[in-house]
C-alpha atoms as a PDB file:
ATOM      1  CA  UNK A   1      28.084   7.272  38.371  1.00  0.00           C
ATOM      2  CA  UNK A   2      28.586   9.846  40.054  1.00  0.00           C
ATOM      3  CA  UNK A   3      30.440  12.124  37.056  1.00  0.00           C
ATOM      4  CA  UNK A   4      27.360  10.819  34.341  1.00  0.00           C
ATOM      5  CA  UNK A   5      25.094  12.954  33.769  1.00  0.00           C
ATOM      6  CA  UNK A   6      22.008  10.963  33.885  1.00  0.00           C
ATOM      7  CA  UNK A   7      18.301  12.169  32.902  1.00  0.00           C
ATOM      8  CA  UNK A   8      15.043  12.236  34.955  1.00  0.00           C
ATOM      9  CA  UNK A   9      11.402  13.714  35.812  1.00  0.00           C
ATOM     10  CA  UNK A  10      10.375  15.045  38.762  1.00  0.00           C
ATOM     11  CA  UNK A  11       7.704  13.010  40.325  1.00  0.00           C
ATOM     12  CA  UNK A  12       7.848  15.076  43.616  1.00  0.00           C
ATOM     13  CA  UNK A  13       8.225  18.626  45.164  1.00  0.00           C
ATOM     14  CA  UNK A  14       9.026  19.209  48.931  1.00  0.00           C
ATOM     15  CA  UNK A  15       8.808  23.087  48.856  1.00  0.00           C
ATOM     16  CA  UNK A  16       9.385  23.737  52.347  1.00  0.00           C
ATOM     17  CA  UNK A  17      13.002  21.576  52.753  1.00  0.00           C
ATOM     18  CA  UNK A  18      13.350  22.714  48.836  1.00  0.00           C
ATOM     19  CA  UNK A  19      14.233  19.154  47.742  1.00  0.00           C
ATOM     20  CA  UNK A  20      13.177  17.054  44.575  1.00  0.00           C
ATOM     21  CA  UNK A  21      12.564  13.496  44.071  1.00  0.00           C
ATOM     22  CA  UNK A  22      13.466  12.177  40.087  1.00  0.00           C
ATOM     23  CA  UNK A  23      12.326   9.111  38.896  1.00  0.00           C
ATOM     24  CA  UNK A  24      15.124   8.080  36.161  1.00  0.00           C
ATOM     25  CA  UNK A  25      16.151   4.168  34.606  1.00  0.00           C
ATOM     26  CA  UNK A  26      19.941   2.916  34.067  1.00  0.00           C
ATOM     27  CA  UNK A  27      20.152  -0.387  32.289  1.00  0.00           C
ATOM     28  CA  UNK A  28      16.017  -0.448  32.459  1.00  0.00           C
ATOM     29  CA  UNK A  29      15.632  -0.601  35.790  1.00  0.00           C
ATOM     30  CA  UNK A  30      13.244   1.797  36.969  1.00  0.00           C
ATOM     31  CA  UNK A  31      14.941   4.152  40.124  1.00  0.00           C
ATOM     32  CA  UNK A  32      14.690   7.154  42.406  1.00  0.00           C
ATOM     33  CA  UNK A  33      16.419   9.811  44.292  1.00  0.00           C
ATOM     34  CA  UNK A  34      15.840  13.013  45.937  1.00  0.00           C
ATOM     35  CA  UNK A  35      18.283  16.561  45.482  1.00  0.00           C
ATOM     36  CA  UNK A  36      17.981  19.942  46.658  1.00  0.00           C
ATOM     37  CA  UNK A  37      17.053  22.440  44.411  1.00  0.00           C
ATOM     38  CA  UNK A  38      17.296  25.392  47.055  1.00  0.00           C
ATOM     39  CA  UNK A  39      18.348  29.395  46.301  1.00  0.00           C
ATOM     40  CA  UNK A  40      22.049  28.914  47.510  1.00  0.00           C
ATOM     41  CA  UNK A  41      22.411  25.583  45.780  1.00  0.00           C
ATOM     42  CA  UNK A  42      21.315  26.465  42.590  1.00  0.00           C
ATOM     43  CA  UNK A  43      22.986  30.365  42.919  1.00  0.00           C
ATOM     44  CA  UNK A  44      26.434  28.437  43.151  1.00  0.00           C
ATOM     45  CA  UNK A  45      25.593  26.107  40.204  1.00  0.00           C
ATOM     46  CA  UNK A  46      24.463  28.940  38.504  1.00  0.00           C
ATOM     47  CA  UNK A  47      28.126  30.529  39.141  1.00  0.00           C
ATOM     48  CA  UNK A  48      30.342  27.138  38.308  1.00  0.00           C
ATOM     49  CA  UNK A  49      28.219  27.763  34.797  1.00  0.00           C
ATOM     50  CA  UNK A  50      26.439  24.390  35.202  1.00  0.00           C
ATOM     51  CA  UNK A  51      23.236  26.030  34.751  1.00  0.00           C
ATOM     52  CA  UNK A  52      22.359  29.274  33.058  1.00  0.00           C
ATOM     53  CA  UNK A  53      19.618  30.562  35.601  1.00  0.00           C
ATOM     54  CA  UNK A  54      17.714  29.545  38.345  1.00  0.00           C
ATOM     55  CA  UNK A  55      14.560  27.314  37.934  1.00  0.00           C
ATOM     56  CA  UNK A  56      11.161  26.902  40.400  1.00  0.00           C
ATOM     57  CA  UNK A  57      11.131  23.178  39.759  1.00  0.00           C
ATOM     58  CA  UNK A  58       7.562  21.652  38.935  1.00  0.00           C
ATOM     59  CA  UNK A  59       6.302  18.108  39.170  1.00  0.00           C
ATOM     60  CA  UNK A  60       6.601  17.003  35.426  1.00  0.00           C
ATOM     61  CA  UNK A  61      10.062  18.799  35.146  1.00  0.00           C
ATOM     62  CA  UNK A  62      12.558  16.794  32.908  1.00  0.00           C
ATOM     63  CA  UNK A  63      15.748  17.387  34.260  1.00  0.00           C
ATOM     64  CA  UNK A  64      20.043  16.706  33.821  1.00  0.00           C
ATOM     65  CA  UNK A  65      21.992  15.772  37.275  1.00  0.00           C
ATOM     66  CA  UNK A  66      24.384  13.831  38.322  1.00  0.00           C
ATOM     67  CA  UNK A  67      23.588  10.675  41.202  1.00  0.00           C
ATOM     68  CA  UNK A  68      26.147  10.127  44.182  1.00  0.00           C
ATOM     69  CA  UNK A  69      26.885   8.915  47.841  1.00  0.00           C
ATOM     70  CA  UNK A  70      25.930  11.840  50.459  1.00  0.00           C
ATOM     71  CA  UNK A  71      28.094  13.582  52.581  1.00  0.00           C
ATOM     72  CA  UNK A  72      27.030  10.772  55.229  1.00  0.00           C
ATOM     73  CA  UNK A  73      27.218   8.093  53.121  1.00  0.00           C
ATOM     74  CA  UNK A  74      24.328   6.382  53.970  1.00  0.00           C
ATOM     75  CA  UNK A  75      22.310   7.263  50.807  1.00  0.00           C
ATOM     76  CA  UNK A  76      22.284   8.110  46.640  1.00  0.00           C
ATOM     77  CA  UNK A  77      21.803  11.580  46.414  1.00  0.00           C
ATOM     78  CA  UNK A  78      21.087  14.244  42.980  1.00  0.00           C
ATOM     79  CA  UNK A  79      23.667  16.581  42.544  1.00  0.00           C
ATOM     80  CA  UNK A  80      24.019  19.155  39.633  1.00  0.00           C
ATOM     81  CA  UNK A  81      20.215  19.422  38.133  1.00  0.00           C
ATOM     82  CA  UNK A  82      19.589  20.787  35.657  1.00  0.00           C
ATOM     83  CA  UNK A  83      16.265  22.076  34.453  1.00  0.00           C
ATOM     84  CA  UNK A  84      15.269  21.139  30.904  1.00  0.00           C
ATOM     85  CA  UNK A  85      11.777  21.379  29.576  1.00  0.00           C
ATOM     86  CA  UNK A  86       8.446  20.180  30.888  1.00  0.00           C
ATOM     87  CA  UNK A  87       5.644  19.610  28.287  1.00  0.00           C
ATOM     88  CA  UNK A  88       2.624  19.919  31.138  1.00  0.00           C
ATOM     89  CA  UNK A  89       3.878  23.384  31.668  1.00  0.00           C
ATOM     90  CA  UNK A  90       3.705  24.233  27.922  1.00  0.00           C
ATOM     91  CA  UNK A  91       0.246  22.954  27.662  1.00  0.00           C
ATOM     92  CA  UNK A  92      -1.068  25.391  30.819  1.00  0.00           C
ATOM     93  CA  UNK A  93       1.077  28.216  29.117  1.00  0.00           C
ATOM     94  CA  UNK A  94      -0.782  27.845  25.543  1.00  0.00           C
ATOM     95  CA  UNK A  95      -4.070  27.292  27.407  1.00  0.00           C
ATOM     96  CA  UNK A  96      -3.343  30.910  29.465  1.00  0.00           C
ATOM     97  CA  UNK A  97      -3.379  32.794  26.336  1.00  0.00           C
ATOM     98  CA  UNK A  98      -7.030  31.999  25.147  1.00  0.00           C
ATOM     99  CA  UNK A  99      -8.387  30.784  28.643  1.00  0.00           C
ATOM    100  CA  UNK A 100      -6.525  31.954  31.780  1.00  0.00           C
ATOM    101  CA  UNK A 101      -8.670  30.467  33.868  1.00  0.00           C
ATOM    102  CA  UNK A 102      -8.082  27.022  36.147  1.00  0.00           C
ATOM    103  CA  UNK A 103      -8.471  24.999  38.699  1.00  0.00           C
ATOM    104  CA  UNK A 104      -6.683  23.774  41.904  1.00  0.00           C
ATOM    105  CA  UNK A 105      -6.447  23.476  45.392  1.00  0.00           C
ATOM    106  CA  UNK A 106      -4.531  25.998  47.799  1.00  0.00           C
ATOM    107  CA  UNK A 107      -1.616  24.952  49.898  1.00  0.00           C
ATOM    108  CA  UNK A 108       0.873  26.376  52.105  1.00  0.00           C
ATOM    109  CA  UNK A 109       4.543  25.487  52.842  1.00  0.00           C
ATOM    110  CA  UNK A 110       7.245  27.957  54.442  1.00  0.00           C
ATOM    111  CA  UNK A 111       4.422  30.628  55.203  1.00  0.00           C
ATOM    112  CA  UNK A 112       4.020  31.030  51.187  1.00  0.00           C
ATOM    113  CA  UNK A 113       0.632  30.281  49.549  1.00  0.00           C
ATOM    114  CA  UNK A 114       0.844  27.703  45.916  1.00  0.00           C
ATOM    115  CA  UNK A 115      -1.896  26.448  44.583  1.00  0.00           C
ATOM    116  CA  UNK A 116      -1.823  22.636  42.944  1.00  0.00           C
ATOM    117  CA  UNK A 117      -3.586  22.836  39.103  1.00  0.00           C
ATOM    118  CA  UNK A 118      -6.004  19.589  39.328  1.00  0.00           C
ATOM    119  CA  UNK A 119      -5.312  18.066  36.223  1.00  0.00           C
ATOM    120  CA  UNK A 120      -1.109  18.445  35.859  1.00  0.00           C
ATOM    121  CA  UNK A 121      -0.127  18.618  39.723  1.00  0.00           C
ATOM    122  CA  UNK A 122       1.760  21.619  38.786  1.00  0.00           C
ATOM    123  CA  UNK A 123       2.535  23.786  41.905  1.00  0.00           C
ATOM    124  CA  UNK A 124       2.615  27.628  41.277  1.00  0.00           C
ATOM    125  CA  UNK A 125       3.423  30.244  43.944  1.00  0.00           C
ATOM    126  CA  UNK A 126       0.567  32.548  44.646  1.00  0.00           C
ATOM    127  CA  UNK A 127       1.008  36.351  43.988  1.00  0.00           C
ATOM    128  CA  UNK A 128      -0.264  37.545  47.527  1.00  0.00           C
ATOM    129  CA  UNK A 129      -1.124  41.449  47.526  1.00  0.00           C
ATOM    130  CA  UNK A 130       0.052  43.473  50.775  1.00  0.00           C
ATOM    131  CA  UNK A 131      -3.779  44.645  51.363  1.00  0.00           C
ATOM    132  CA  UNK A 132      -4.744  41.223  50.564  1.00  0.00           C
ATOM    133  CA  UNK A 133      -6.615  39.314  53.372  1.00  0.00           C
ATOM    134  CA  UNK A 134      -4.828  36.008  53.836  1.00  0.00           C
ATOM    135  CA  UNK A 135      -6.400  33.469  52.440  1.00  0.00           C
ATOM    136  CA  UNK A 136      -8.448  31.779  55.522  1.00  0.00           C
ATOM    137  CA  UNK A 137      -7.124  28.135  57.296  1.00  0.00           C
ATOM    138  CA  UNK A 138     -10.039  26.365  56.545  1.00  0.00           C
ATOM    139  CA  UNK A 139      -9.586  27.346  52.330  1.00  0.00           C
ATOM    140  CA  UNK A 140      -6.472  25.389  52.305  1.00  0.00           C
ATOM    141  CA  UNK A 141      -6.530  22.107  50.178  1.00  0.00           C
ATOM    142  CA  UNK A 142      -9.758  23.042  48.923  1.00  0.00           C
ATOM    143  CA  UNK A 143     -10.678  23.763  45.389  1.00  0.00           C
ATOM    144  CA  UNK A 144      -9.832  27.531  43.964  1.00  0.00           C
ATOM    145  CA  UNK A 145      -9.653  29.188  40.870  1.00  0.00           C
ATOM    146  CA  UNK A 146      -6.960  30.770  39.610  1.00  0.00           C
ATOM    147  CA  UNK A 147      -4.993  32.524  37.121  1.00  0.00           C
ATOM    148  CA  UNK A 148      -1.516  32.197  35.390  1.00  0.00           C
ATOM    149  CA  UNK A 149       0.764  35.514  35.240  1.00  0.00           C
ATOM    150  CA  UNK A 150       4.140  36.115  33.915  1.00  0.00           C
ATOM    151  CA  UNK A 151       3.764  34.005  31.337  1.00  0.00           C
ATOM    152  CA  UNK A 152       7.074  35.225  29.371  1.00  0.00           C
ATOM    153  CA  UNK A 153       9.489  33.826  31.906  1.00  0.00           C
ATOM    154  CA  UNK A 154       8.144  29.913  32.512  1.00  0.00           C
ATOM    155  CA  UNK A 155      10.491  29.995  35.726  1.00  0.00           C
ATOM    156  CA  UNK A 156       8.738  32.877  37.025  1.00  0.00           C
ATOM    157  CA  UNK A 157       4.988  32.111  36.210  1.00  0.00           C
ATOM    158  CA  UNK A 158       2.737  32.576  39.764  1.00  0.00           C
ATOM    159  CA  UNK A 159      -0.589  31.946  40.279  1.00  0.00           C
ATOM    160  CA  UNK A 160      -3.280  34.795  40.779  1.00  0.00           C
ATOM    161  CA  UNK A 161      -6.369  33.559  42.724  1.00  0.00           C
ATOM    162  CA  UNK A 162      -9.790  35.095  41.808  1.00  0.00           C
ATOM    163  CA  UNK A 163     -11.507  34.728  44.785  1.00  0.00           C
ATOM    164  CA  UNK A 164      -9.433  37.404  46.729  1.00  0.00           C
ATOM    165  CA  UNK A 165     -10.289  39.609  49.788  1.00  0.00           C
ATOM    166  CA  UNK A 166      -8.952  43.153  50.496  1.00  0.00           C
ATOM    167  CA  UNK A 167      -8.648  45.214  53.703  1.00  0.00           C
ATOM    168  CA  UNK A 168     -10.802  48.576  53.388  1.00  0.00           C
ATOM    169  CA  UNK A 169      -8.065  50.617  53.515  1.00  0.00           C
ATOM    170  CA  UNK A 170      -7.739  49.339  49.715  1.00  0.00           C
ATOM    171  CA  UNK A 171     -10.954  49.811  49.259  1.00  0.00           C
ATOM    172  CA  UNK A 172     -11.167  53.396  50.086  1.00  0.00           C
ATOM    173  CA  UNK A 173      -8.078  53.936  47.749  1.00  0.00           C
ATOM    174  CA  UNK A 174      -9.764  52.450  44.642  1.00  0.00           C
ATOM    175  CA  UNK A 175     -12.427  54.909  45.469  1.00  0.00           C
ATOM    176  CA  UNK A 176     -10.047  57.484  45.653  1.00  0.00           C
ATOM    177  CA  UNK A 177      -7.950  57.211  42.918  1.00  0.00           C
ATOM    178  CA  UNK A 178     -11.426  56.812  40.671  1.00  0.00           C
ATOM    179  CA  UNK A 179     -12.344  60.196  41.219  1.00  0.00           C
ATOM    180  CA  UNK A 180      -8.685  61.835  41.797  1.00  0.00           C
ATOM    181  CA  UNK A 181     -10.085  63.418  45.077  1.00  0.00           C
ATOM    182  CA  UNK A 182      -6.745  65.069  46.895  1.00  0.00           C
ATOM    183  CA  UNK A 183      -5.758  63.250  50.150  1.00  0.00           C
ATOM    184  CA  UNK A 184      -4.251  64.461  52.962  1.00  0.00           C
ATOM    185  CA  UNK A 185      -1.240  62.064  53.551  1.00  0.00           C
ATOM    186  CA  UNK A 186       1.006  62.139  56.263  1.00  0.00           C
ATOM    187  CA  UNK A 187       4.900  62.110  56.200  1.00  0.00           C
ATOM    188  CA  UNK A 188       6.160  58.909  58.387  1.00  0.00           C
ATOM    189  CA  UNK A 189      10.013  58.333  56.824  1.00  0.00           C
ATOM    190  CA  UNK A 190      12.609  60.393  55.177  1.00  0.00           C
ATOM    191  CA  UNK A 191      15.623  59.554  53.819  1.00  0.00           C
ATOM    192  CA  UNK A 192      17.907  60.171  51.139  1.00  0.00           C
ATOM    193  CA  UNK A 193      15.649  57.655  48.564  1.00  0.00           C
ATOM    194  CA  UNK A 194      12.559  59.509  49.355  1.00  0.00           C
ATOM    195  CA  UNK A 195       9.668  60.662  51.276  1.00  0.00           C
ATOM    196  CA  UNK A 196       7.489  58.317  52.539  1.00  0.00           C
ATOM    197  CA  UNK A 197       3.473  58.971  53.144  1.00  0.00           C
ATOM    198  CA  UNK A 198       0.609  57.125  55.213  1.00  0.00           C
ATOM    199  CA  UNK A 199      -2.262  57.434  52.000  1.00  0.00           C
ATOM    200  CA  UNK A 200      -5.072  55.771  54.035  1.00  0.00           C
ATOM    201  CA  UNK A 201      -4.588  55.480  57.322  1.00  0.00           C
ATOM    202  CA  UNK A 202      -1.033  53.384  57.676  1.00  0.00           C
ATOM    203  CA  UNK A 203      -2.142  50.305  55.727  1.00  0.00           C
ATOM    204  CA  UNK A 204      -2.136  52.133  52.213  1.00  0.00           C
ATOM    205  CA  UNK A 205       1.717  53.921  51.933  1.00  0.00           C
ATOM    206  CA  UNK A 206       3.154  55.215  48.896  1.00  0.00           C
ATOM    207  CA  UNK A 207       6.724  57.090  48.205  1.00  0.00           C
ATOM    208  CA  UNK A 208       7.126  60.620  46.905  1.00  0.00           C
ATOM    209  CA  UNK A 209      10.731  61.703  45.393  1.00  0.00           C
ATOM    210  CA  UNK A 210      12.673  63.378  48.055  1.00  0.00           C
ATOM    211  CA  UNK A 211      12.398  67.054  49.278  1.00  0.00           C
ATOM    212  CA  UNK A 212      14.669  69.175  51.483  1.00  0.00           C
ATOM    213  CA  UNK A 213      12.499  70.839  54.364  1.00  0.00           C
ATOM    214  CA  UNK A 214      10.080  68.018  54.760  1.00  0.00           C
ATOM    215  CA  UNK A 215       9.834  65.932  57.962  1.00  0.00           C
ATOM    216  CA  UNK A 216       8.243  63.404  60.088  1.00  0.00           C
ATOM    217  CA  UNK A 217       4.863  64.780  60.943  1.00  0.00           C
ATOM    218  CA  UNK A 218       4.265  66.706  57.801  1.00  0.00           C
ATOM    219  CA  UNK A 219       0.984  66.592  55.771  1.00  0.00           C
ATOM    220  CA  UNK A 220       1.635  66.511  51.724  1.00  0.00           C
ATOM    221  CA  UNK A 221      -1.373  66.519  49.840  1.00  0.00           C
ATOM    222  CA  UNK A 222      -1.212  63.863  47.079  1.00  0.00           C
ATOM    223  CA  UNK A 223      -2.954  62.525  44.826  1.00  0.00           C
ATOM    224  CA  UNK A 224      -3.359  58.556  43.836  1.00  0.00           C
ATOM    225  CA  UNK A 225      -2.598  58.393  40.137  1.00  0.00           C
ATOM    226  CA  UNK A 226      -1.917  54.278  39.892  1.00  0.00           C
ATOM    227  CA  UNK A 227      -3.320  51.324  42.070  1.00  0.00           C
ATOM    228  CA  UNK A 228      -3.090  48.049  41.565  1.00  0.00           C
ATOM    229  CA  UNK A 229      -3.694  45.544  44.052  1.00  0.00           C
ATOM    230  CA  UNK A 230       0.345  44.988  44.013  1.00  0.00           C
ATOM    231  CA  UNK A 231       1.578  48.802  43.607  1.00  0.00           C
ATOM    232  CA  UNK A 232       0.404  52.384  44.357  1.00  0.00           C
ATOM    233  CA  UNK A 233       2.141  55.375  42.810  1.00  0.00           C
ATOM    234  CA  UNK A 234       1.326  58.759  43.921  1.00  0.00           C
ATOM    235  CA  UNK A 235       1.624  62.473  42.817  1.00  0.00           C
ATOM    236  CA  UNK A 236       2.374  65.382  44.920  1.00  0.00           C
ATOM    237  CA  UNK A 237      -0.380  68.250  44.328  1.00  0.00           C
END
C-alpha cells in the first residue's frame, strides 16, 4: 500500500506538532491515519516535485498520500499528501466577497493566534499587528468576529479579528500621520540597508533609505506618509 496513492479528508488538525489525521476507505471499510504536514516536510516534497507548493492544511481538506509502516514500525503512517481542493473553503471564500464578516472562536497553539469559523471548523491563522495588544487569556475559545484576507492565494488566507486593541504609541501615529505634523524621530540603527528611526517613542519605528554622515543619536525630522496597523512608511522632511 504503501506506493498507492490513496485519497482522503482531513477530519483533524494538530497545529502545534503540525500533523493531520485523514479519514479515507479501501475495499469500503471506513479508516484513519495521521501525517505530518510540517514546513521541512512539505519544502522537501515540494523539491522531489510531488507537490507544486506548500499548503496550510484545513479540516475539510481533500487530499492525495500515500499510507505506510513508520520508521518504528509500530503504526500506519501518511506519507506524500497532497493538497487537493476543499469545497468548505470555497464556500467562506465566495461568502468574503459580498459579506466578510464571521464567526468563531480564538485559539492558540505554538504562541500563534487561529481562530475556528463556527459553522465549517475551518482554522485560519490570525494576522496579529506589532502594536497590537495580544489578545487577552481569558478571550481564548470564546466567540469572535472576524474577517477573511488574502483571498487570492486560498493557502495563504488569515483571519483579521475586529475586535482589536492597539498600544498608544499607534494611536498617537494615526493622529499624526492625519494631519502630516513633522516628528522629531530619532536615529537608533545604521547600516548599509538603511537608517533606522524611533517615530513614537521606540514602539512605532520606521526605515529611511540610507545616508552617509548620519549616526546613532541623530534626530531626522520625518514625516508619516502611510500607516496601517501592519506597516508604516515614512518620509524624510
Amino acid at each position: 500500500m504503501a506506493n498507492t496513492i490513496l485519497q482522503g479528508r482531513i477530519s483533524f488538525v494538530n497545529h502545534e506538532k503540525k500533523t493531520v489525521m485523514i479519514e479515507y476507505e479501501v475495499n469500503g471499510k471506513k479508516k484513519a491515519v495521521n501525517g505530518p504536514v510540517d514546513d521541512e516536510t512539505q519544502l522537501l516534497l515540494k523539491k522531489k516535485g510531488v507537490i507544486k507548493k506548500t499548503h496550510e492544511f484545513h479540516i475539510g481538506d481533500v487530499v492525495n498520500f500515500t499510507s505506510g509502516i513508520s520508521e518504528r514500525g509500530n503504526k500506519m503512517v501518511a506519507s506524500n499528501i497532497c493538497f487537493l481542493y476543499n469545497t468548505a473553503l470555497d464556500v467562506l471564500v465566495n461568502k468574503a466577497k459580498t459579506q466578510n464578516r464571521f464567526l468563531g472562536y480564538l485559539k492558540i497553539a505554538d504562541d500563534k493566534y487561529f481562530v475556528k469559523e463556527i459553522d465549517s471548523y475551518l482554522f485560519f491563522p490570525v494576522s496579529v499587528s506589532p502594536w497590537q495588544v495580544r489578545p487577552a487569556e481569558n478571550k481564548l475559545n470564546e466567540p469572535v468576529t472576524f474577517m477573511l484576507e488574502n483571498l487570492e492565494k486560498k493557502d495563504k488566507i488569515t483571519a483579521k479579528l475586529f475586535d482589536n486593541t492597539y498600544i498608544p504609541e499607534f494611536h498617537a501615529a494615526l493622529k499624526l500621520h492625519k494631519s502630516q505634523a513633522p516628528v522629531e524621530a530619532v536615529v537608533y540603527k545604521v547600516s548599509p540597508h538603511g537608517i533606522y528611526v524611533n517615530v513614537v517613542g521606540e514602539k512605532i519605528q520606521a526605515k529611511l533609505p540610507f545616508k552617509e554622515g548620519v549616526k546613532v543619536g541623530d534626530i531626522i525630522s520625518v514625516k508619516i506618509v502611510y500607516l496601517s496597523p501592519a506597516k508604516i512608511i515614512v518620509q524624510a522632511l
